[in-house]
C-alpha atoms as a PDB file:
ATOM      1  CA  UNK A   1       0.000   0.000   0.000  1.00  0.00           C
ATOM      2  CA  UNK A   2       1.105   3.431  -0.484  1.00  0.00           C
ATOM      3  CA  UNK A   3       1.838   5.835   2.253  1.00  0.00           C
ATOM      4  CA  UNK A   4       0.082   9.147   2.802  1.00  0.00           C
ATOM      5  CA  UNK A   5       0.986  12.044   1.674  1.00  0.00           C
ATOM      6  CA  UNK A   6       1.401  15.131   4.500  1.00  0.00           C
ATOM      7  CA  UNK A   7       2.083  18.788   4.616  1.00  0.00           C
ATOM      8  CA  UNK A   8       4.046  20.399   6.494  1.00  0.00           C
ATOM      9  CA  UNK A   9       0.730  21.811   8.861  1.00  0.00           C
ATOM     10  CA  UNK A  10       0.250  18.294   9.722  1.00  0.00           C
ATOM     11  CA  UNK A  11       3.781  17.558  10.515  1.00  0.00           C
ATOM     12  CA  UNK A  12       4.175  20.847  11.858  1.00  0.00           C
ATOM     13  CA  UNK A  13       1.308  20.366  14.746  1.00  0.00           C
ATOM     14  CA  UNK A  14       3.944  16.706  15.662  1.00  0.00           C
ATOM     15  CA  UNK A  15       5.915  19.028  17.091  1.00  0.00           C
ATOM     16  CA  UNK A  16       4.439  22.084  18.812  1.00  0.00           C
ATOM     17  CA  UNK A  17       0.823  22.457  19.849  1.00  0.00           C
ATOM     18  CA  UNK A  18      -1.933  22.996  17.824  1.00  0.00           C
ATOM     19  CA  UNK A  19      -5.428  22.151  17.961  1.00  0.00           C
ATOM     20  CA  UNK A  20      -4.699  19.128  15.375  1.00  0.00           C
ATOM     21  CA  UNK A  21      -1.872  17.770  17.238  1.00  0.00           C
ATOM     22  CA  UNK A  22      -3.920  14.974  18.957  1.00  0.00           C
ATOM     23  CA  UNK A  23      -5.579  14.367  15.376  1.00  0.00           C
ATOM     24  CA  UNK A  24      -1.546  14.227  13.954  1.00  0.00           C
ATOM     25  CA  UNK A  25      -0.532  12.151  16.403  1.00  0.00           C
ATOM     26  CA  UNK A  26      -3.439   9.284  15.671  1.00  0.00           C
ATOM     27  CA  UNK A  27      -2.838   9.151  12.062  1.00  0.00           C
ATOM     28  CA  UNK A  28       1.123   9.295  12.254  1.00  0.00           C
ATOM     29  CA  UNK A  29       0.556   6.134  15.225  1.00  0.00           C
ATOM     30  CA  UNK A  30      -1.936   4.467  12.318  1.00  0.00           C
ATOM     31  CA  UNK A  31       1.025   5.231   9.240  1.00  0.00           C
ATOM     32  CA  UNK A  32       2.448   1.729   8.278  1.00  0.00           C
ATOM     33  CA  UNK A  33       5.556   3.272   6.882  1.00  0.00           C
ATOM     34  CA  UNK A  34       7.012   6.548   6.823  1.00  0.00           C
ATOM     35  CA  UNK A  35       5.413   9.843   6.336  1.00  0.00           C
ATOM     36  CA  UNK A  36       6.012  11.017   2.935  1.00  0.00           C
ATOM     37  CA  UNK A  37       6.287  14.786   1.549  1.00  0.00           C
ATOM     38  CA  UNK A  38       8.118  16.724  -0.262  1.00  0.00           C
ATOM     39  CA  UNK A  39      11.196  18.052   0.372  1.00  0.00           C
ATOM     40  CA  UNK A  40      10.404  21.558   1.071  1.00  0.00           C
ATOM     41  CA  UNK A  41       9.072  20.181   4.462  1.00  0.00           C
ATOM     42  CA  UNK A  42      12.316  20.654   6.237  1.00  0.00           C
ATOM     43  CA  UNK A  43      12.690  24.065   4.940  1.00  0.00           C
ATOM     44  CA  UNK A  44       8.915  24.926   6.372  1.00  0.00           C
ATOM     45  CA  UNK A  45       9.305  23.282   9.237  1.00  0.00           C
ATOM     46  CA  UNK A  46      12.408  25.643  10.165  1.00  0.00           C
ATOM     47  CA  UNK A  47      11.237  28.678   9.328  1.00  0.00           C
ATOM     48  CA  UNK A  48       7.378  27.943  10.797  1.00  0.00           C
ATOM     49  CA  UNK A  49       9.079  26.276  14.189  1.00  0.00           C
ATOM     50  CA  UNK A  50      11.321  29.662  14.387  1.00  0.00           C
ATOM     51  CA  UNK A  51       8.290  31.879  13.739  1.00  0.00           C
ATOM     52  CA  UNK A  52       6.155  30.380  16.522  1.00  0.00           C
ATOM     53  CA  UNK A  53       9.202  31.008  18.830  1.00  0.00           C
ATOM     54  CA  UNK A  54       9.714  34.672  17.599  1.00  0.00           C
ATOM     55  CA  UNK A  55       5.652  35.157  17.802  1.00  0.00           C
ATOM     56  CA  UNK A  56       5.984  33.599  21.533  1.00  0.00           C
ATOM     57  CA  UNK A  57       4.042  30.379  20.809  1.00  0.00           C
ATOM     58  CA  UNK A  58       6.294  28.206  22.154  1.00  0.00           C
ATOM     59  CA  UNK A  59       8.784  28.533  24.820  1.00  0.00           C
ATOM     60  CA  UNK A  60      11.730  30.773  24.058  1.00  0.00           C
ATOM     61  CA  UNK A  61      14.526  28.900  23.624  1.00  0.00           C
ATOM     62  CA  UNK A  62      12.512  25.484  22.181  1.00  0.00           C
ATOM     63  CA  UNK A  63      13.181  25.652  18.405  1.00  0.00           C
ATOM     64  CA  UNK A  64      16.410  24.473  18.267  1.00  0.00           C
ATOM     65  CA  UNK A  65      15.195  21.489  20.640  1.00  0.00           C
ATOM     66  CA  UNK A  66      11.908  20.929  18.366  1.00  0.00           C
ATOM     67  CA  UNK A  67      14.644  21.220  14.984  1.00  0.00           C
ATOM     68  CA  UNK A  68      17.186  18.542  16.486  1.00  0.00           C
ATOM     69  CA  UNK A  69      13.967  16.173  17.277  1.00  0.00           C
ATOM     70  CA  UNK A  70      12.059  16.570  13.831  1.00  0.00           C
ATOM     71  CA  UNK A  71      15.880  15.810  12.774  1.00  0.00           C
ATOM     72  CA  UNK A  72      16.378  12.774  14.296  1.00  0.00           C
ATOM     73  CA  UNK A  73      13.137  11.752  13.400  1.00  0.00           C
ATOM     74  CA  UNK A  74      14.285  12.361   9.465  1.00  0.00           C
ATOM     75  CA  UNK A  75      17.313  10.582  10.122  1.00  0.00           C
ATOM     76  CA  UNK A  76      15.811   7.316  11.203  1.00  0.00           C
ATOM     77  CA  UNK A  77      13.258   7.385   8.139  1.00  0.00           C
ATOM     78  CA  UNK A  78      10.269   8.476  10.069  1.00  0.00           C
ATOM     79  CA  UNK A  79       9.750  10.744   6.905  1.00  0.00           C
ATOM     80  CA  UNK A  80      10.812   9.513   3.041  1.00  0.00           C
ATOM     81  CA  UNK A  81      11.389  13.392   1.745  1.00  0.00           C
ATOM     82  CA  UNK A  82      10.766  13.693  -2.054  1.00  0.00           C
ATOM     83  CA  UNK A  83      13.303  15.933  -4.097  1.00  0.00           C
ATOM     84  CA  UNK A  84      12.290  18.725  -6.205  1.00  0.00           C
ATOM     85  CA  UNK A  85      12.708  17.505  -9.850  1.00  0.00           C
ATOM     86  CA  UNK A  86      13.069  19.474 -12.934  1.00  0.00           C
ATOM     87  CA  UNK A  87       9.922  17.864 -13.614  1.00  0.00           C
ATOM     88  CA  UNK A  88       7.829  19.508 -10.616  1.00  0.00           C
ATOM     89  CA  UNK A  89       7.666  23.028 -11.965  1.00  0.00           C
ATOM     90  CA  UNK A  90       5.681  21.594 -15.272  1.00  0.00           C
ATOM     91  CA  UNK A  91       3.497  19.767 -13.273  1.00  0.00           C
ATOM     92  CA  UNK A  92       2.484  22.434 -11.044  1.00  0.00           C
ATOM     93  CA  UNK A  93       1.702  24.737 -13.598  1.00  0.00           C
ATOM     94  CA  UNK A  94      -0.358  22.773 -15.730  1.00  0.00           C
ATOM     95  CA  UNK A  95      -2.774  22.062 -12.679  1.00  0.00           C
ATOM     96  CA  UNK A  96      -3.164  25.937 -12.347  1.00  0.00           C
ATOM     97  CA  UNK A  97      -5.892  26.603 -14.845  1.00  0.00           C
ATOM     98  CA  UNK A  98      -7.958  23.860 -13.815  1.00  0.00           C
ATOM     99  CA  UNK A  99      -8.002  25.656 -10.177  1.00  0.00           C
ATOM    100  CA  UNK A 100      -8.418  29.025 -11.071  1.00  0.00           C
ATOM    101  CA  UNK A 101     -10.875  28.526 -13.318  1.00  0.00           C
ATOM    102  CA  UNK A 102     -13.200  27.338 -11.053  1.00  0.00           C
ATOM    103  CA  UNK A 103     -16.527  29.061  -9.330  1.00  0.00           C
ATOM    104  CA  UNK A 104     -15.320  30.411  -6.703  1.00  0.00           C
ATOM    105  CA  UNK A 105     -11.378  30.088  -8.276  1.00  0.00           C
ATOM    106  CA  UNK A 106      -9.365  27.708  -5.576  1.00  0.00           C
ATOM    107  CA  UNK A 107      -5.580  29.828  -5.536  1.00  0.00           C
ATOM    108  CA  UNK A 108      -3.123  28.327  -3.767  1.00  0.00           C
ATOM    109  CA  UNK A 109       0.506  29.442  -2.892  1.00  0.00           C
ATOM    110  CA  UNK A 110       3.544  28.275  -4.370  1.00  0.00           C
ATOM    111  CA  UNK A 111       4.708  25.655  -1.727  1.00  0.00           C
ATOM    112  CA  UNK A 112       1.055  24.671  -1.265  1.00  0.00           C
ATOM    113  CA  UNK A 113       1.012  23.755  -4.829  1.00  0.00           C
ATOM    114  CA  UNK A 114       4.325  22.060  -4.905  1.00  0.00           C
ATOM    115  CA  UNK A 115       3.063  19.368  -1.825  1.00  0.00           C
ATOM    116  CA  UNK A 116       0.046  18.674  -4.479  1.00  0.00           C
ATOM    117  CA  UNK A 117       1.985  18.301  -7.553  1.00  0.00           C
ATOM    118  CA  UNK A 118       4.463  15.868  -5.287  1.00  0.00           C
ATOM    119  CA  UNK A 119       1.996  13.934  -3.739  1.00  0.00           C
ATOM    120  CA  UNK A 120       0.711  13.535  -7.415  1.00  0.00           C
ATOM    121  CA  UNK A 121       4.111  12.158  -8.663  1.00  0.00           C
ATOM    122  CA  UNK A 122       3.927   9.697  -6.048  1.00  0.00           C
ATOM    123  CA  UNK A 123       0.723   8.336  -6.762  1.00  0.00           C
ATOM    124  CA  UNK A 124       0.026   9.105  -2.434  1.00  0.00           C
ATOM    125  CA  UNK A 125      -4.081   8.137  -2.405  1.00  0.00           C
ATOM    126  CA  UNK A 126      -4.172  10.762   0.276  1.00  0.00           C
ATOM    127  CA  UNK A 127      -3.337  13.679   0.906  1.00  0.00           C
ATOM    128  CA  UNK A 128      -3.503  15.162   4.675  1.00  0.00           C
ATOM    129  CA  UNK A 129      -3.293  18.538   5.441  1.00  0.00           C
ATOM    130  CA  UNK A 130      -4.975  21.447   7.599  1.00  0.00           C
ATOM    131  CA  UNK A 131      -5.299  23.978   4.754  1.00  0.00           C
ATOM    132  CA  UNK A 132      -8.703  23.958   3.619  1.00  0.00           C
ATOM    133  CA  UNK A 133      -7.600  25.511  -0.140  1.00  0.00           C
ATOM    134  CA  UNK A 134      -5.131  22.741  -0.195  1.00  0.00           C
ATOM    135  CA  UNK A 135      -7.484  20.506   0.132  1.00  0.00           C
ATOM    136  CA  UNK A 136     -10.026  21.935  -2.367  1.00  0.00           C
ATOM    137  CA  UNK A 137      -7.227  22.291  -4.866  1.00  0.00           C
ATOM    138  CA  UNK A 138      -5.952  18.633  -3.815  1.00  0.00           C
ATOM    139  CA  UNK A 139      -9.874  17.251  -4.557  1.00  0.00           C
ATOM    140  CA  UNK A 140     -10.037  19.252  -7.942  1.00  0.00           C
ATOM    141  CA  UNK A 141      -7.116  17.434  -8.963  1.00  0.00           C
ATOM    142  CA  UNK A 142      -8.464  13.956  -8.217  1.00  0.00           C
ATOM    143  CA  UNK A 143      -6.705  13.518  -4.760  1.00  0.00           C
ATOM    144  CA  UNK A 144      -8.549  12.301  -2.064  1.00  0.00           C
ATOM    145  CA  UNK A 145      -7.344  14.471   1.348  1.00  0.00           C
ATOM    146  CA  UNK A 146      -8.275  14.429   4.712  1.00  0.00           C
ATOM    147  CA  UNK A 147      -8.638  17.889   6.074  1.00  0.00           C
ATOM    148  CA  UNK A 148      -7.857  18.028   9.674  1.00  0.00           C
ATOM    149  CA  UNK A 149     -10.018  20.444  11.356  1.00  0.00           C
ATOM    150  CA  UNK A 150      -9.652  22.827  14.918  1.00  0.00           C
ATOM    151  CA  UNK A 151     -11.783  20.926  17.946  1.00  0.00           C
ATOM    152  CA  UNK A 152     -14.189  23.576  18.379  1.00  0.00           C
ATOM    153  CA  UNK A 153     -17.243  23.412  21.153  1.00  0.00           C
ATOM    154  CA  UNK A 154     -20.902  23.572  20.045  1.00  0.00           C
END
């Protein structure tokens, strides 16, 4: 079986809190295998891990602590990172009018568009995510996702 496909706000809430974490945490127990993505993820998960610090939501002092685990956790093949190909900027773009052309048009930014066209190239039969216009671009495109959603009281 193929593995899922995640991005980097569902890896992302692995590591520091977030009202998906406890939904994160299930599926990556479920995952057979390792978590697949592209390889942009490291790059997002530095710069969003040193943003929460800097914006005080986490514990000054934590990134580098959060960085060495996520880390080690690459380094024993908890996560099989895809390389950006020559072939990836193609594929992104030719998904774009098929997006934007819908009622209401679905945009999506660059890196957003880059975990679809990867988890494309790898066949992934989901996607997960917490980005609802990844999601809606993701479904457009034939991918099923999962769209992990805040725990909110009624």
């Amino acid at each position: 079986m193929k593995s899922l496909y995640w991005d980097t706000s569902c890896v992302l809430a692995l590591y520091v809190p977030e009202q998906i974490s406890s939904q994160a945490s299930d599926l990556a127990s479920a995952e057979k295998g390792p978590i697949h993505s592209s390889a942009i993820l490291e790059f997002e998960m530095t710069f969003a891990i040193h943003a929460k610090e800097a914006r005080s939501e986490i514990p000054r002092g934590s990134s580098e602590r959060l960085l060495s685990r996520f880390q080690t956790d690459l380094q024993r093949g908890r996560y099989l990172l895809v390389p950006l190909g020559i072939d990836t900027r193609p594929a992104a773009t030719r998904s774009l009018p098929e997006s934007s052309k819908q009622e209401p048009p679905v945009f999506l930014r660059t890196l957003g568009r880059i975990h679809i066209t990867t988890a494309l190239k790898l066949g992934s039969p989901e996607l997960d995510t917490a980005d609802k216009k990844m999601a809606d671009a993701a479904n457009l495109l034939g991918i099923k996702t999962k769209l992990l959603k805040e725990i909110t009281s009624e």
